[in-house]
Protein backbone atom coordinates (compact mmCIF):
# COMPACT_ATOMS: atom_id res chain seq x y z
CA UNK A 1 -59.41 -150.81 0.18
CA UNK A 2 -56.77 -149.29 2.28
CA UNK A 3 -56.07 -151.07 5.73
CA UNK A 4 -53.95 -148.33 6.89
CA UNK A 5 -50.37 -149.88 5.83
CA UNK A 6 -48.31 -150.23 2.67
CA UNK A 7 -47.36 -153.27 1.05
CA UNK A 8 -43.10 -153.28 1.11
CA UNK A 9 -41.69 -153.40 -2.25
CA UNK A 10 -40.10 -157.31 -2.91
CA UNK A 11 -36.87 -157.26 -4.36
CA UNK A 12 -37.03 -159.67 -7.41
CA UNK A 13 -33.39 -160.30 -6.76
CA UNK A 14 -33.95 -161.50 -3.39
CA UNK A 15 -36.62 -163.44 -4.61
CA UNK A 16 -34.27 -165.37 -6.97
CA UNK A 17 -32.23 -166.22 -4.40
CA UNK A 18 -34.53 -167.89 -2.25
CA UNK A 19 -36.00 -170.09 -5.02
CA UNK A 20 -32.58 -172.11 -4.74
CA UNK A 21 -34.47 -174.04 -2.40
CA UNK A 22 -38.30 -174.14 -4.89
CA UNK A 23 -41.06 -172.29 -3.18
CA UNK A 24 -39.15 -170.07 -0.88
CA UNK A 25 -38.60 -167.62 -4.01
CA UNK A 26 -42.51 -167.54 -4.29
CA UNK A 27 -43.53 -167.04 -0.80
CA UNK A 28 -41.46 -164.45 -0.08
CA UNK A 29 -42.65 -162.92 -3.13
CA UNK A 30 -46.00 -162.95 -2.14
CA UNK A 31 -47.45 -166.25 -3.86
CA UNK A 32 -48.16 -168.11 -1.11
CA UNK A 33 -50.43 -171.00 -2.67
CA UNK A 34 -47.72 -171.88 -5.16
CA UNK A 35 -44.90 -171.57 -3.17
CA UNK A 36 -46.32 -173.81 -0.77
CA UNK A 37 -46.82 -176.41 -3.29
CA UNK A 38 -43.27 -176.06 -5.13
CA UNK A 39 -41.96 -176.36 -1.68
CA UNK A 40 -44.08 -179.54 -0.67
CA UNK A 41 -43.33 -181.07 -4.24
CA UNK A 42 -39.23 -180.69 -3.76
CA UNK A 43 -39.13 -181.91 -0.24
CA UNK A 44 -40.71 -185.07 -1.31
CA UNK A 45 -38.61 -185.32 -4.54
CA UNK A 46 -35.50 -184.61 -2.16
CA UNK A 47 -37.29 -187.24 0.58
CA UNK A 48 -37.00 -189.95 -2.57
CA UNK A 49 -33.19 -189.17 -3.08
CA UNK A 50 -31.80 -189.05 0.46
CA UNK A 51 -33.95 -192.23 2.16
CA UNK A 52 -33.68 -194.13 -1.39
CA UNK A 53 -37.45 -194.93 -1.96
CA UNK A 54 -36.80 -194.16 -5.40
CA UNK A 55 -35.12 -197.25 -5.91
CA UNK A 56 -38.43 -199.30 -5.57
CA UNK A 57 -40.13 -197.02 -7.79
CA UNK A 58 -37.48 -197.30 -10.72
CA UNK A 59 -35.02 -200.00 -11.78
CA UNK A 60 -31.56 -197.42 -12.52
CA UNK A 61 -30.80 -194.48 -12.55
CA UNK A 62 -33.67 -193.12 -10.83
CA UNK A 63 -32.23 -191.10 -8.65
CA UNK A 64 -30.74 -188.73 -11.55
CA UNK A 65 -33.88 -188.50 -13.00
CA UNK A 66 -35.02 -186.90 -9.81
CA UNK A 67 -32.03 -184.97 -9.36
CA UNK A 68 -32.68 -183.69 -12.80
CA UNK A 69 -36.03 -182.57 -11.98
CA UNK A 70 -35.24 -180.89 -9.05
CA UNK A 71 -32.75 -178.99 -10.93
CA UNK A 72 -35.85 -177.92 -13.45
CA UNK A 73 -37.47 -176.73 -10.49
CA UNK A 74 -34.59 -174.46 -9.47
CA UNK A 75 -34.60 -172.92 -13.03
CA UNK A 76 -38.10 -172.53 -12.99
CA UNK A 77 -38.65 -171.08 -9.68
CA UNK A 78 -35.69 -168.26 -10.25
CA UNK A 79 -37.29 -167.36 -12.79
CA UNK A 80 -40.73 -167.15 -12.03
CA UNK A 81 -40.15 -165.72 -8.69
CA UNK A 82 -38.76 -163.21 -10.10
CA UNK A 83 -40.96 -162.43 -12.78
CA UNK A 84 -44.23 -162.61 -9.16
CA UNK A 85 -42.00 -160.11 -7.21
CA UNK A 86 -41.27 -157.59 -10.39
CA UNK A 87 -45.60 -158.18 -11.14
CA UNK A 88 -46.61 -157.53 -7.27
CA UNK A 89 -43.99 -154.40 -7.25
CA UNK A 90 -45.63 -153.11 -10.51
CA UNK A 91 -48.78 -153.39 -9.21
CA UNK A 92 -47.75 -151.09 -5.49
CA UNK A 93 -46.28 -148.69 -8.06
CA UNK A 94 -49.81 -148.26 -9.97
CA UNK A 95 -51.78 -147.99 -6.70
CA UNK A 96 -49.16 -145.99 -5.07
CA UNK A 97 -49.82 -143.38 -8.11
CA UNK A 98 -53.52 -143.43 -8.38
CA UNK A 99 -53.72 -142.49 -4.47
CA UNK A 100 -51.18 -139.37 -5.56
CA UNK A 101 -53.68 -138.91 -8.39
CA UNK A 102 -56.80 -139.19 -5.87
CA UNK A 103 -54.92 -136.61 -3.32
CA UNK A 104 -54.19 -134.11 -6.27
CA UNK A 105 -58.25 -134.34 -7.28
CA UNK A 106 -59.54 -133.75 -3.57
């Protein structure tokens, strides 16, 4: 169904560079469920770190465990971000050439 506009094309690059912070890579992307929760899930592992509850969750070196993590997440949302923005651009492409192809039959 056509609503009378075009989705924009996401650069995947762009996309990348918003995951430094997880879940901004995905929204702007287009996933907003996930990126929402990647972006809930790091403030709170971030919240840990800087206010130091996770010293009453673990006995030492909790806090690099959680740093570690939240490095993970970085990795993971580049890449996946990425990977959603090169998907949703794929899929404009094929709808932008099946409405050529429905033009050309008319």
């Amino acid at each position: 169904m056509n609503l009378g506009f075009k989705p924009r094309i996401k650069s995947p690059t762009l996309a990348k560079w918003f995951s430094i912070v997880p879940g901004l890579g995905h929204i702007y992307a287009g996933a907003y469920t996930s990126g929402i929760i990647w972006l809930l899930l790091s403030l709170i592992l971030l919240s840990t770190v800087f206010f130091g509850y996770i010293d009453l969750l673990t006995p030492f070196s909790g806090r690099t465990i959680v740093v570690a993590y939240y490095l993970f997440m970085v990795v993971w949302c580049w890449n996946r971000a990425g990977q959603i923005a090169t998907q949703k651009n794929q899929l404009i492409a094929n709808q932008d050439y099946f409405d050529r192809q429905k033009i050309v039959e008319e």
